[in-house]
PDB file of N, CA and C in Angstrom:
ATOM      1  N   UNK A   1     -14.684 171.013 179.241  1.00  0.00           N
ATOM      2  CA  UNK A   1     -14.250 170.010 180.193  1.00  0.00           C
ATOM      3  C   UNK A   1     -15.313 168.912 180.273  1.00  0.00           C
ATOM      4  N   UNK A   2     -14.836 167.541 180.171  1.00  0.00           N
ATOM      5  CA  UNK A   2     -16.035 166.472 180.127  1.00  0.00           C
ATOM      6  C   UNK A   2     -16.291 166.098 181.634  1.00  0.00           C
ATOM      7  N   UNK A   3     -17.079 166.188 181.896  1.00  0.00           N
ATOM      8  CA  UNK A   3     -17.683 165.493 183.060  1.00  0.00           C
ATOM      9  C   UNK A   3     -17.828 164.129 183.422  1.00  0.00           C
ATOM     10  N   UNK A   4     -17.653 163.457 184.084  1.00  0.00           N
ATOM     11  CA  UNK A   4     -17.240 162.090 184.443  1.00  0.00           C
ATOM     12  C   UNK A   4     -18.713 161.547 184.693  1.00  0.00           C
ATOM     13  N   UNK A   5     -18.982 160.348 184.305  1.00  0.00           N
ATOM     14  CA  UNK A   5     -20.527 159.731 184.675  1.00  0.00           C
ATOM     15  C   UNK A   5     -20.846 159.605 185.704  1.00  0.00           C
ATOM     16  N   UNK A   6     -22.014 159.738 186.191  1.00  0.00           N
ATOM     17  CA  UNK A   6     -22.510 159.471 187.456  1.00  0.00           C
ATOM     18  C   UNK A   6     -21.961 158.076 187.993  1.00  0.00           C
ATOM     19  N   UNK A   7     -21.472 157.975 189.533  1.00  0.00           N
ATOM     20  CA  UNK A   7     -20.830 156.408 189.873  1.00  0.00           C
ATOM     21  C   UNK A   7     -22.621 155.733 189.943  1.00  0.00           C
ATOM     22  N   UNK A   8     -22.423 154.331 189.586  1.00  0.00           N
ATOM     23  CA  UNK A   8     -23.839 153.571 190.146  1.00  0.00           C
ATOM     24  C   UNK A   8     -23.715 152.915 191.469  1.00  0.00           C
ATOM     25  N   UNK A   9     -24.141 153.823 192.422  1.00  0.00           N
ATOM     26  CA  UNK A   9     -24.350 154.012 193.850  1.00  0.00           C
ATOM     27  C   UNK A   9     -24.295 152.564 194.547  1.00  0.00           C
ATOM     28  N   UNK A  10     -23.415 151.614 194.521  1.00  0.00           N
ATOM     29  CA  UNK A  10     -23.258 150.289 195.716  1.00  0.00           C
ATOM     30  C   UNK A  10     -23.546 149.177 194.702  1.00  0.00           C
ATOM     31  N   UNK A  11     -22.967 149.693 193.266  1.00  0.00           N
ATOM     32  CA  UNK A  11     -23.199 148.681 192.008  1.00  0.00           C
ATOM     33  C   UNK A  11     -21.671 148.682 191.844  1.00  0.00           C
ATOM     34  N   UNK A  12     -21.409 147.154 191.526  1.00  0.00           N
ATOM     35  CA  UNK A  12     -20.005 146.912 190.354  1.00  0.00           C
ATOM     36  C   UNK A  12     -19.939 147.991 189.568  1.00  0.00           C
ATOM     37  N   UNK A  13     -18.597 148.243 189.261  1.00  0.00           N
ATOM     38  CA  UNK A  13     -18.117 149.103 187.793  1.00  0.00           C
ATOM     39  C   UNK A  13     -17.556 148.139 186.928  1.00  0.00           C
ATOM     40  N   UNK A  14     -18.140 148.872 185.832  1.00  0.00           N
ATOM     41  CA  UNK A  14     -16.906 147.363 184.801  1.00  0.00           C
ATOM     42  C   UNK A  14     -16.038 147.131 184.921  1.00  0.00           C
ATOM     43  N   UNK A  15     -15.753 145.615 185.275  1.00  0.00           N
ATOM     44  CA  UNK A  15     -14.409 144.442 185.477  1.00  0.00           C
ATOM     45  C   UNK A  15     -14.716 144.355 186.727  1.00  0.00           C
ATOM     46  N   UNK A  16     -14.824 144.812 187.681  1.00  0.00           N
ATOM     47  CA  UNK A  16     -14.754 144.916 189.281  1.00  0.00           C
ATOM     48  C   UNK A  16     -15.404 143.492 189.955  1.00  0.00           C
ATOM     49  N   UNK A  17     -14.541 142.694 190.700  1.00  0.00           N
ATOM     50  CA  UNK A  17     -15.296 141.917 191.765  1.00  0.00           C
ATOM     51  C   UNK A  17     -15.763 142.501 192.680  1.00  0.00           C
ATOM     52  N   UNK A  18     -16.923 141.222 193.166  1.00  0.00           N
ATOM     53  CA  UNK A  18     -17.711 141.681 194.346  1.00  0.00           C
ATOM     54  C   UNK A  18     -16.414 142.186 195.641  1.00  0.00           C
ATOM     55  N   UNK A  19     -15.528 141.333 195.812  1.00  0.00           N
ATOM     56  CA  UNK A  19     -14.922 142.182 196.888  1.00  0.00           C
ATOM     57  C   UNK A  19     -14.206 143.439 196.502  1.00  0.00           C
ATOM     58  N   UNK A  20     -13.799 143.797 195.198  1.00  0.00           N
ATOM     59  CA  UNK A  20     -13.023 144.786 194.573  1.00  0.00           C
ATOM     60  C   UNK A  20     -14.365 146.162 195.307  1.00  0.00           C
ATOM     61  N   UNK A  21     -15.144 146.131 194.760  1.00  0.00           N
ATOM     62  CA  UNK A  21     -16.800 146.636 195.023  1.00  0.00           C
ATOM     63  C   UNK A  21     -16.394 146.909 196.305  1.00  0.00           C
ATOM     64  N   UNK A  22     -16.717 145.458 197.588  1.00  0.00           N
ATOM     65  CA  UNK A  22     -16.811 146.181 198.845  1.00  0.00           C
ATOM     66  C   UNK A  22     -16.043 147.018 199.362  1.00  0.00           C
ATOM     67  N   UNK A  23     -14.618 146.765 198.402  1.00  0.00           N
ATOM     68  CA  UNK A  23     -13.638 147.628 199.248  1.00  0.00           C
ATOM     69  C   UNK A  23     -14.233 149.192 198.834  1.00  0.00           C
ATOM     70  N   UNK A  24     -13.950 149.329 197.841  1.00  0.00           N
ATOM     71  CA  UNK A  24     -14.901 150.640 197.195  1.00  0.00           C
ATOM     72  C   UNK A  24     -15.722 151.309 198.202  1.00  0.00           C
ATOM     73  N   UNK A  25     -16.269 150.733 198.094  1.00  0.00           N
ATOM     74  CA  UNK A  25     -17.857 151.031 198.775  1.00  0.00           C
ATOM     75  C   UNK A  25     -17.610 151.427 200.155  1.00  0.00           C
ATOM     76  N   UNK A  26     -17.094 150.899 200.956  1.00  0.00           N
ATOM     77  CA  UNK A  26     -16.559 150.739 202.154  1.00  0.00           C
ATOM     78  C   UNK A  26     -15.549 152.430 202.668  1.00  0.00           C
ATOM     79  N   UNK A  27     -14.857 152.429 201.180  1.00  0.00           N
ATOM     80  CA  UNK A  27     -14.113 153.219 201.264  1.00  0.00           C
ATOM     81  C   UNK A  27     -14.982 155.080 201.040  1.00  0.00           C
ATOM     82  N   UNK A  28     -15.999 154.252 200.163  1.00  0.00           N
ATOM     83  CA  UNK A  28     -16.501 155.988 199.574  1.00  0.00           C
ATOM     84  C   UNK A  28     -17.744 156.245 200.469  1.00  0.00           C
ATOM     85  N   UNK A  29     -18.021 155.193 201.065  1.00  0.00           N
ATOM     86  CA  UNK A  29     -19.660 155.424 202.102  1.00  0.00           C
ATOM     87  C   UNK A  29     -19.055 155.763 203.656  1.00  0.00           C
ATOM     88  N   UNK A  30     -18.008 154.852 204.165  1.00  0.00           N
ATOM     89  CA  UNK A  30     -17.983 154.988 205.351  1.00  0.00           C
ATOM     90  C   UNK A  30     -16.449 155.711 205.419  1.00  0.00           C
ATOM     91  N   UNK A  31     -15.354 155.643 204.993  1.00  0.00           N
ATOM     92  CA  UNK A  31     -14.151 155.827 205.085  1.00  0.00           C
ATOM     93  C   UNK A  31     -13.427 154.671 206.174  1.00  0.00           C
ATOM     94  N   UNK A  32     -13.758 153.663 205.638  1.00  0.00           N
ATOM     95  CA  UNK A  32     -13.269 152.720 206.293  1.00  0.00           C
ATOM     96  C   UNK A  32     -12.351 151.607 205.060  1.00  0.00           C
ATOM     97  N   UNK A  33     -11.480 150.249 205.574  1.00  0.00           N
ATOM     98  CA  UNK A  33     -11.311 148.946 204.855  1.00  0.00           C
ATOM     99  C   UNK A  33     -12.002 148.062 204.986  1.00  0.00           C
ATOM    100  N   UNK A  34     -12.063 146.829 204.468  1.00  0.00           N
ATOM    101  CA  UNK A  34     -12.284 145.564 205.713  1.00  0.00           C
ATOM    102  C   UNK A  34     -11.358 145.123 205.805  1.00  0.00           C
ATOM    103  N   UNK A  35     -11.633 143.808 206.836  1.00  0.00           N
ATOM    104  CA  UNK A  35     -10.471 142.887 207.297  1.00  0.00           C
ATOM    105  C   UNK A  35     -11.370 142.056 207.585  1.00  0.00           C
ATOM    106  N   UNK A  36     -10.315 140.793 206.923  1.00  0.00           N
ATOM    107  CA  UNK A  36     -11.122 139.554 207.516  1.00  0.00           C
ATOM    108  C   UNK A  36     -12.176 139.247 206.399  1.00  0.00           C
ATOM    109  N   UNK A  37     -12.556 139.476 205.485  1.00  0.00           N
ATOM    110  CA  UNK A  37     -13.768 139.004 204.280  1.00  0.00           C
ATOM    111  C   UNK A  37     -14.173 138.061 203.627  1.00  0.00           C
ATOM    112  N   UNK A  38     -15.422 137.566 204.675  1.00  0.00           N
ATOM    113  CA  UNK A  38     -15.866 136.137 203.938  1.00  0.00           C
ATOM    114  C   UNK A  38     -16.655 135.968 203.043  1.00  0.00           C
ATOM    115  N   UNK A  39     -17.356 135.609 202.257  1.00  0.00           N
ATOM    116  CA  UNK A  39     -18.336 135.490 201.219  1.00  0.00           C
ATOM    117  C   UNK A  39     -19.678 135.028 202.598  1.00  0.00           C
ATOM    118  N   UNK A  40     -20.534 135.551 202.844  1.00  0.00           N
ATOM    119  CA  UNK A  40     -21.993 134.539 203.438  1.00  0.00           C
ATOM    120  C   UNK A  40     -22.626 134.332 202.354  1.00  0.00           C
ATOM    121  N   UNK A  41     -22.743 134.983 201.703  1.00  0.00           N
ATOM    122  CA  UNK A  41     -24.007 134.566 200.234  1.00  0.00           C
ATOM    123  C   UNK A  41     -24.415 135.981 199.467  1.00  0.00           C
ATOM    124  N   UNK A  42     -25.392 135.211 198.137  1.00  0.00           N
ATOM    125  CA  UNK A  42     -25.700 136.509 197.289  1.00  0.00           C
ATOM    126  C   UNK A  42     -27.448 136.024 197.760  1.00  0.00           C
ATOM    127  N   UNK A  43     -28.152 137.252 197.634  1.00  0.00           N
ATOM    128  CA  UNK A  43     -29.570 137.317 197.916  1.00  0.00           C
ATOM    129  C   UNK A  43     -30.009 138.225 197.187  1.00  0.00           C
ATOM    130  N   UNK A  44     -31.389 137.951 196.570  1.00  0.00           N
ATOM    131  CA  UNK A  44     -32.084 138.752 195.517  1.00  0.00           C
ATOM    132  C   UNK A  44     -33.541 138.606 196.461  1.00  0.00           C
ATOM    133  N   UNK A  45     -33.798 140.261 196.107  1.00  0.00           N
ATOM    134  CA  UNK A  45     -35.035 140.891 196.351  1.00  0.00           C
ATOM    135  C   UNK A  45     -34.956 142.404 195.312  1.00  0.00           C
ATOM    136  N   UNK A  46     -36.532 142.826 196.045  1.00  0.00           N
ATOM    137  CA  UNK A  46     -36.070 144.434 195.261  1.00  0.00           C
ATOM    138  C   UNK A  46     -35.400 145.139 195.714  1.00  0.00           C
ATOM    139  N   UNK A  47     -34.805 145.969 194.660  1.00  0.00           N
ATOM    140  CA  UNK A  47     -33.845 146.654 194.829  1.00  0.00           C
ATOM    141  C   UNK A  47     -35.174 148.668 195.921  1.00  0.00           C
ATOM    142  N   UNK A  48     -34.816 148.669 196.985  1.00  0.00           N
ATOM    143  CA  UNK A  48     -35.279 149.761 197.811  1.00  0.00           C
ATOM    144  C   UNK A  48     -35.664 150.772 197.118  1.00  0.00           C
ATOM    145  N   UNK A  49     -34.627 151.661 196.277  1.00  0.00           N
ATOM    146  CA  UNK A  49     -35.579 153.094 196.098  1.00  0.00           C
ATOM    147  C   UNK A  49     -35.688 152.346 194.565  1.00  0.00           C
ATOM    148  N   UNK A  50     -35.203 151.840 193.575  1.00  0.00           N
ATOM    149  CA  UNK A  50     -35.575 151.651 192.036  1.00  0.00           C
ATOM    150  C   UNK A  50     -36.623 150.917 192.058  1.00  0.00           C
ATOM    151  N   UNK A  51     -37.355 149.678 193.231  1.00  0.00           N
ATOM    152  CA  UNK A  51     -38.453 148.864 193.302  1.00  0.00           C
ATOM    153  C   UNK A  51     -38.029 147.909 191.837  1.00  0.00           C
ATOM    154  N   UNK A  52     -36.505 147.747 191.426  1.00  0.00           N
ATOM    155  CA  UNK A  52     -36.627 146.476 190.784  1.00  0.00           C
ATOM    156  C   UNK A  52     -35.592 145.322 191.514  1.00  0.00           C
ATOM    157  N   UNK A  53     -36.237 144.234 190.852  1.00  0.00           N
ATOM    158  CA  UNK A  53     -35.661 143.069 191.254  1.00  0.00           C
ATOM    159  C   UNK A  53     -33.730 143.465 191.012  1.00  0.00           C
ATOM    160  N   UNK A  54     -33.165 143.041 191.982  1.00  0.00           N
ATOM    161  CA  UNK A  54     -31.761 143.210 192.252  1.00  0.00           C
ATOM    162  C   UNK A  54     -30.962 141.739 192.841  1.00  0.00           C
ATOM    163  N   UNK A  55     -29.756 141.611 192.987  1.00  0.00           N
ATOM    164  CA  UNK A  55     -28.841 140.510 193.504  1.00  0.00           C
ATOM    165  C   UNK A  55     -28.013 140.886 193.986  1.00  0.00           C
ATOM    166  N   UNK A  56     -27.838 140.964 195.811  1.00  0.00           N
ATOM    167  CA  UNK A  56     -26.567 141.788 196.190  1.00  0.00           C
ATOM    168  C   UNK A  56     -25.541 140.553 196.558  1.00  0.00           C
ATOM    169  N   UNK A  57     -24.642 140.742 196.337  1.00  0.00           N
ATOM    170  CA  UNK A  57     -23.428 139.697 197.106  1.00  0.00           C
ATOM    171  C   UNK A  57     -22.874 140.290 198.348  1.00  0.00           C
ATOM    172  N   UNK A  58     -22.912 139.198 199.277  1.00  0.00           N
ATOM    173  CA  UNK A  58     -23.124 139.872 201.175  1.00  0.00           C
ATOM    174  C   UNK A  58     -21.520 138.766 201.252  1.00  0.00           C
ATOM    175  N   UNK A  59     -20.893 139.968 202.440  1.00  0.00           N
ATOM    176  CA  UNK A  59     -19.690 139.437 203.215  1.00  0.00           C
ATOM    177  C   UNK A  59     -19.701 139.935 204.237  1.00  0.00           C
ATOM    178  N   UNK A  60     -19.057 139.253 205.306  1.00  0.00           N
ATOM    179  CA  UNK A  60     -18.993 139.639 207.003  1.00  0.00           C
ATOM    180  C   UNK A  60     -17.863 140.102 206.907  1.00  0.00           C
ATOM    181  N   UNK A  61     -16.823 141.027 207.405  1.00  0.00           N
ATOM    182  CA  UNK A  61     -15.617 141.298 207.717  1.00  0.00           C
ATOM    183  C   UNK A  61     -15.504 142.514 208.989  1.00  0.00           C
ATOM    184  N   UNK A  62     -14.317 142.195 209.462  1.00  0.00           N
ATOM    185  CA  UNK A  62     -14.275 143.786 210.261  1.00  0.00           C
ATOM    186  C   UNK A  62     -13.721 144.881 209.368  1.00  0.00           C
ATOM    187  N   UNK A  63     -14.184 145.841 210.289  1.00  0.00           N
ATOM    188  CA  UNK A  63     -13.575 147.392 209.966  1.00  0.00           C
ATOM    189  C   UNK A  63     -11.972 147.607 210.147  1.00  0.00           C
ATOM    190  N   UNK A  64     -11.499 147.893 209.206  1.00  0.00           N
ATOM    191  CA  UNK A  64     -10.188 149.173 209.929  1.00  0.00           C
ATOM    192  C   UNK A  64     -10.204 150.068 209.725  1.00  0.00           C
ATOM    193  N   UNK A  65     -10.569 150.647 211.011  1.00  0.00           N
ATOM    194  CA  UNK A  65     -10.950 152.088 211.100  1.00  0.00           C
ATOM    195  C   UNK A  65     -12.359 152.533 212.045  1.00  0.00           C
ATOM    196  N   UNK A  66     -12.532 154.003 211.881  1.00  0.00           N
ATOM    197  CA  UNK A  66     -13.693 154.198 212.463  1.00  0.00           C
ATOM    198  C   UNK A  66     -14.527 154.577 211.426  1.00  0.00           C
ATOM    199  N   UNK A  67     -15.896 153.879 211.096  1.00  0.00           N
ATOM    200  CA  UNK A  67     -16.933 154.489 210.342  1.00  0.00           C
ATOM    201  C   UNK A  67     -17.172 155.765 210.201  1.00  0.00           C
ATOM    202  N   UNK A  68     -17.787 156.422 209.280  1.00  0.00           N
ATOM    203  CA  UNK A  68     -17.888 157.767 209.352  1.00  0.00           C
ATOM    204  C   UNK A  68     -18.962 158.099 207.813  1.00  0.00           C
ATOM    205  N   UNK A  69     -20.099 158.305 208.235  1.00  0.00           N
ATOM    206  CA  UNK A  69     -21.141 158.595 207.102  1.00  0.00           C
ATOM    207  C   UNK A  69     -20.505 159.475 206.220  1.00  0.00           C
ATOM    208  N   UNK A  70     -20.502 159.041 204.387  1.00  0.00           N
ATOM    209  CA  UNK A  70     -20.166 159.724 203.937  1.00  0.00           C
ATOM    210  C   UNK A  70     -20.795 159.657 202.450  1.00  0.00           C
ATOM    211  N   UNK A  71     -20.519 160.207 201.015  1.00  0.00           N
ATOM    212  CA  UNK A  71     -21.019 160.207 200.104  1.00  0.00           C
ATOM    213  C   UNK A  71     -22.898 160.683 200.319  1.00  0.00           C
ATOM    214  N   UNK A  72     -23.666 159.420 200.154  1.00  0.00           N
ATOM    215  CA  UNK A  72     -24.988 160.071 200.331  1.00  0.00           C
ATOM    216  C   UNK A  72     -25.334 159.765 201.691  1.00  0.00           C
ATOM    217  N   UNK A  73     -24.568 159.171 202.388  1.00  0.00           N
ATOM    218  CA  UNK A  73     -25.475 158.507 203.549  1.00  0.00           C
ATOM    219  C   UNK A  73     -25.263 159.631 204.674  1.00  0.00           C
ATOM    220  N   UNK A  74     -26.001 159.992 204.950  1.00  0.00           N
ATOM    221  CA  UNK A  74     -26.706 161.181 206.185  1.00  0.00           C
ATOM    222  C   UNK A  74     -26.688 160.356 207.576  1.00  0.00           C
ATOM    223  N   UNK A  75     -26.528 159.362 207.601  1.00  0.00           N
ATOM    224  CA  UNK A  75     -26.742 159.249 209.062  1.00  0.00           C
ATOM    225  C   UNK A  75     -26.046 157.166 209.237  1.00  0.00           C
ATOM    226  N   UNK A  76     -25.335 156.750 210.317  1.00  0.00           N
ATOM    227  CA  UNK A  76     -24.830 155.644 211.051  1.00  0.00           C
ATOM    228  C   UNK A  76     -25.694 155.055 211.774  1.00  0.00           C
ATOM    229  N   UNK A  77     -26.004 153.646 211.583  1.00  0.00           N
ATOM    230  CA  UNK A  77     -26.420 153.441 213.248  1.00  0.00           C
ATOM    231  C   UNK A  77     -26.736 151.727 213.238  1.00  0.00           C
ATOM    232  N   UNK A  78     -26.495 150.742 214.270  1.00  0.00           N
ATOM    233  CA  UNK A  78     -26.074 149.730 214.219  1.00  0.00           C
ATOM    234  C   UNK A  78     -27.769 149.217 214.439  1.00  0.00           C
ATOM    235  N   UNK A  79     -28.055 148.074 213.943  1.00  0.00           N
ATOM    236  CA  UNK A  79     -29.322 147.160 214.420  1.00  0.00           C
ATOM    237  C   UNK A  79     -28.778 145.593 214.596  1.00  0.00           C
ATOM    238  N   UNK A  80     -29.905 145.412 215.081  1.00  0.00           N
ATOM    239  CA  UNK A  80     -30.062 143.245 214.560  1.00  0.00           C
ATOM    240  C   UNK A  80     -31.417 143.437 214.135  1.00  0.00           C
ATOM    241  N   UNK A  81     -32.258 144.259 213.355  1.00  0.00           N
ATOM    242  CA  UNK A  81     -33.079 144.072 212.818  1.00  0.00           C
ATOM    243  C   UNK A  81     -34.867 144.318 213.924  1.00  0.00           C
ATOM    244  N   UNK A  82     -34.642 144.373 214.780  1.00  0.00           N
ATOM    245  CA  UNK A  82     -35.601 144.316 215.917  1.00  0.00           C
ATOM    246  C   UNK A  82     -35.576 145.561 216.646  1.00  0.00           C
ATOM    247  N   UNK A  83     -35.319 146.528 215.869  1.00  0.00           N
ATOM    248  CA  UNK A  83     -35.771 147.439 216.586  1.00  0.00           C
ATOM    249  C   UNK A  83     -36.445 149.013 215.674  1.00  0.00           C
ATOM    250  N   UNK A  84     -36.084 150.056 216.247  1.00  0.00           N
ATOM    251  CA  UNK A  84     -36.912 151.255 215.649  1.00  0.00           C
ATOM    252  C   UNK A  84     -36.283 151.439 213.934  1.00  0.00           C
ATOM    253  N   UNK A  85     -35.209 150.747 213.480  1.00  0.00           N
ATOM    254  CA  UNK A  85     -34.423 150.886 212.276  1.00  0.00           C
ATOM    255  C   UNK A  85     -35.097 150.040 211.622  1.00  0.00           C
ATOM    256  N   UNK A  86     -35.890 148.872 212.194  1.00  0.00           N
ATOM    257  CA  UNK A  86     -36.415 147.980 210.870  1.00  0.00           C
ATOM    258  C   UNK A  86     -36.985 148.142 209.952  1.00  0.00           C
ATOM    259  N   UNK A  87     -37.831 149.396 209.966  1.00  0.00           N
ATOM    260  CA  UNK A  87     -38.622 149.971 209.112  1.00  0.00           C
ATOM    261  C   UNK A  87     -38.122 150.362 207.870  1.00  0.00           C
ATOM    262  N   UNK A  88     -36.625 150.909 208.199  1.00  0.00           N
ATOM    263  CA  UNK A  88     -36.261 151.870 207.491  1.00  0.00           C
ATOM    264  C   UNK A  88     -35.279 151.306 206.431  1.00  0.00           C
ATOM    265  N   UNK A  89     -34.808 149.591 206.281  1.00  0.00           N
ATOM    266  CA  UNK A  89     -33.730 148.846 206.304  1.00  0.00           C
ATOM    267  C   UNK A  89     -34.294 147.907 204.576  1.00  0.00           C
ATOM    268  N   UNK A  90     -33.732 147.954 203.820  1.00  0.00           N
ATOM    269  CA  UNK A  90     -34.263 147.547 202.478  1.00  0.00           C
ATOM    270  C   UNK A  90     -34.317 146.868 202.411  1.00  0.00           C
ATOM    271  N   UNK A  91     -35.760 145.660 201.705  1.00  0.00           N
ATOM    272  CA  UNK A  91     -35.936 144.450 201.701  1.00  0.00           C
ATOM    273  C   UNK A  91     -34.807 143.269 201.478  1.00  0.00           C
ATOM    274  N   UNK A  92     -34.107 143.325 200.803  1.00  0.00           N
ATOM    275  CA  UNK A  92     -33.190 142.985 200.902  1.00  0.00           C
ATOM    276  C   UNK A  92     -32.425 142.925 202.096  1.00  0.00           C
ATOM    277  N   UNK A  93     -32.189 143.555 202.900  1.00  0.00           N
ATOM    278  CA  UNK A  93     -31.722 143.223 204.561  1.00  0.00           C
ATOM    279  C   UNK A  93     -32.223 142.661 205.262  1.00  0.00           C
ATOM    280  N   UNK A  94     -33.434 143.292 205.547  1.00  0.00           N
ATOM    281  CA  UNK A  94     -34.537 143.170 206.299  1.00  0.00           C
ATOM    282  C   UNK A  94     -35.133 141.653 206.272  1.00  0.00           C
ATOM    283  N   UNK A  95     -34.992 141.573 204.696  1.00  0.00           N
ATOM    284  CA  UNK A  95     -35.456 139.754 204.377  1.00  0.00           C
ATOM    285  C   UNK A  95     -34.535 138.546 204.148  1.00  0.00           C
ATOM    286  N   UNK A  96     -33.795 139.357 204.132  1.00  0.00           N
ATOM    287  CA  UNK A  96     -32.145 138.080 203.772  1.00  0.00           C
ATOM    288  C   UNK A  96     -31.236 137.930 204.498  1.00  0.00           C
ATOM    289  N   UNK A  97     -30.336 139.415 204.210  1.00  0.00           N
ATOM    290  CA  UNK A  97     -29.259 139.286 205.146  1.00  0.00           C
ATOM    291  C   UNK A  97     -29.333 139.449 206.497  1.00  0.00           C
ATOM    292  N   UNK A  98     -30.321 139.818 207.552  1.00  0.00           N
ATOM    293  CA  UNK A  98     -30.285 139.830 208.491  1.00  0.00           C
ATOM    294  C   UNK A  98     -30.579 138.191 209.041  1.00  0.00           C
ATOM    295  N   UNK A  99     -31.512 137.271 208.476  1.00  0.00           N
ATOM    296  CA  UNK A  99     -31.480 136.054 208.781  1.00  0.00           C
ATOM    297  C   UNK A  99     -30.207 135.343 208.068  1.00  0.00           C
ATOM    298  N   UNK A 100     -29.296 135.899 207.428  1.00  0.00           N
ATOM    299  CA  UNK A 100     -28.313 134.564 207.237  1.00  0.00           C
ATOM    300  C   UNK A 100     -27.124 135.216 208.214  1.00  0.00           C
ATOM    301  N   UNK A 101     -27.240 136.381 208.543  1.00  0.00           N
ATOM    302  CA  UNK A 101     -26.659 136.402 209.766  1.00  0.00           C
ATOM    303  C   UNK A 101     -26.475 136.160 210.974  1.00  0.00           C
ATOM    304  N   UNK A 102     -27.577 135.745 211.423  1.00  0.00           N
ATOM    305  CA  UNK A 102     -28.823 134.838 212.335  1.00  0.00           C
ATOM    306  C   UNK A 102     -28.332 133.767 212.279  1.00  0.00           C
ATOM    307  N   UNK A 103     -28.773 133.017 211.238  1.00  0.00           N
ATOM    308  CA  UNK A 103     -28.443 131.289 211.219  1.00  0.00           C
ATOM    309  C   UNK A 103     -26.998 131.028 211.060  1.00  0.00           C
ATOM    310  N   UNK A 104     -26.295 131.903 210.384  1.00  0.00           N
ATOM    311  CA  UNK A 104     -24.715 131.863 210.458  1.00  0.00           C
ATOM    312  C   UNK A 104     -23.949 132.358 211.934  1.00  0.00           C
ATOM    313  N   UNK A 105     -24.853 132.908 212.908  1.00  0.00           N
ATOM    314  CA  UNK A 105     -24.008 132.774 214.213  1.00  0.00           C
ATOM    315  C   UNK A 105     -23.132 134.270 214.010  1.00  0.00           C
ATOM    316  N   UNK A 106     -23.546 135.186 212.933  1.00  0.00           N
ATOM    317  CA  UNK A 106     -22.627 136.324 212.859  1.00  0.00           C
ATOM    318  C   UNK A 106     -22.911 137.530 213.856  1.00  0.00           C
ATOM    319  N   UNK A 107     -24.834 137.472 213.736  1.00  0.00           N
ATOM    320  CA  UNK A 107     -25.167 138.566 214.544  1.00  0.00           C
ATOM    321  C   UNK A 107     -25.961 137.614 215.672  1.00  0.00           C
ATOM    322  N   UNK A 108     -25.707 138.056 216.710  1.00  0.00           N
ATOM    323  CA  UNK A 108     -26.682 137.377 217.867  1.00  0.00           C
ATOM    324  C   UNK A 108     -28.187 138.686 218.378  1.00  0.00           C
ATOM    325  N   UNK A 109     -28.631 138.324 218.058  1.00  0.00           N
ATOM    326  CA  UNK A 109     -29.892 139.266 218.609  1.00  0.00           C
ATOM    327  C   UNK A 109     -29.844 139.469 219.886  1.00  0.00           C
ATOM    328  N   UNK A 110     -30.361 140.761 220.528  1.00  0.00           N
ATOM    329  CA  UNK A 110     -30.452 140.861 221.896  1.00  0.00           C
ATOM    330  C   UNK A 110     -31.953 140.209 222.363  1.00  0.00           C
ATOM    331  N   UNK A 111     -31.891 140.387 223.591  1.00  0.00           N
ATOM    332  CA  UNK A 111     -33.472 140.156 224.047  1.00  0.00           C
ATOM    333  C   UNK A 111     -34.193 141.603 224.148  1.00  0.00           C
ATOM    334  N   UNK A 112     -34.901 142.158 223.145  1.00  0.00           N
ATOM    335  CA  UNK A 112     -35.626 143.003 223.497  1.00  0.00           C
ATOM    336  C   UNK A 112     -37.039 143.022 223.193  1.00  0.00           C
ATOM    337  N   UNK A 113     -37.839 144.222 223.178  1.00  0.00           N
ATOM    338  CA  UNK A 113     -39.046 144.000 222.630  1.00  0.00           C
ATOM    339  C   UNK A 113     -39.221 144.957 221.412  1.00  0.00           C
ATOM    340  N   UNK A 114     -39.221 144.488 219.775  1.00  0.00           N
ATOM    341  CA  UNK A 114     -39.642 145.055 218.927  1.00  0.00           C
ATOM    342  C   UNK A 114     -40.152 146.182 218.755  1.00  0.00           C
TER     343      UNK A 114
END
C-alpha cells in the first residue's frame, strides 16, 4: 500500500490559489470556512520553526463556524499582539501582519499594559 506524502503544513499544493489554500487550511487547522475574504497583503520574513526566509499571503475574513484546534495545533487563543501570546507568535505576525491590521482598521488594540 503506498503511502501518501507528507501535506506541507500552511503551504500551497500544486495548482492551488492563495485563497484555494486558506480555505484548506481553515478547514484542516480549525474546522471552520471563511466568509467575506479580502486580500490585505503578502509579507515576507522568516519562516518560525524552518528559520528560512518565507512569503505568506494574508486575508481578513469571518468564520463560519466555531473554531476548533485541530491537525497540529494544540491549543486556540485570540491576541492584538500586546499581550502574554506575543512571544510565542512568528515573526512574520508579530512583524507584519499584526501592523497591517493596525493601520488597516481590522484589529483595534485594547488599552492594556504589555
Amino acid at each position: 500500500m503506498r503511502r501518501k506524502p507528507p501535506r506541507r503544513r500552511g503551504k500551497p499544493e500544486a495548482g492551488e490559489s492563495p485563497e484555494e489554500t486558506l480555505v484548506r487550511e481553515l478547514d484542516e487547522e480549525l474546522g471552520v470556512a471563511p466568509r467575506d475574504m479580502n486580500l490585505l497583503g503578502q509579507v515576507e520574513d522568516m519562516a518560525a520553526l524552518e528559520g528560512v526566509p518565507m512569503r505568506m499571503t494574508v486575508f481578513t475574513a469571518g468564520l463560519a463556524g466555531r473554531p476548533t484546534p485541530a491537525a497540529e495545533l494544540a491549543a486556540l487563543g485570540w491576541t492584538d499582539g500586546r499581550d502574554g501570546y506575543e512571544p510565542r507568535l512568528a515573526p512574520a505576525v508579530r512583524n507584519h501582519v499584526l501592523p497591517l491590521l493596525v493601520h488597516t482598521g481590522a484589529l483595534v488594540r485594547a488599552d492594556h499594559e504589555i
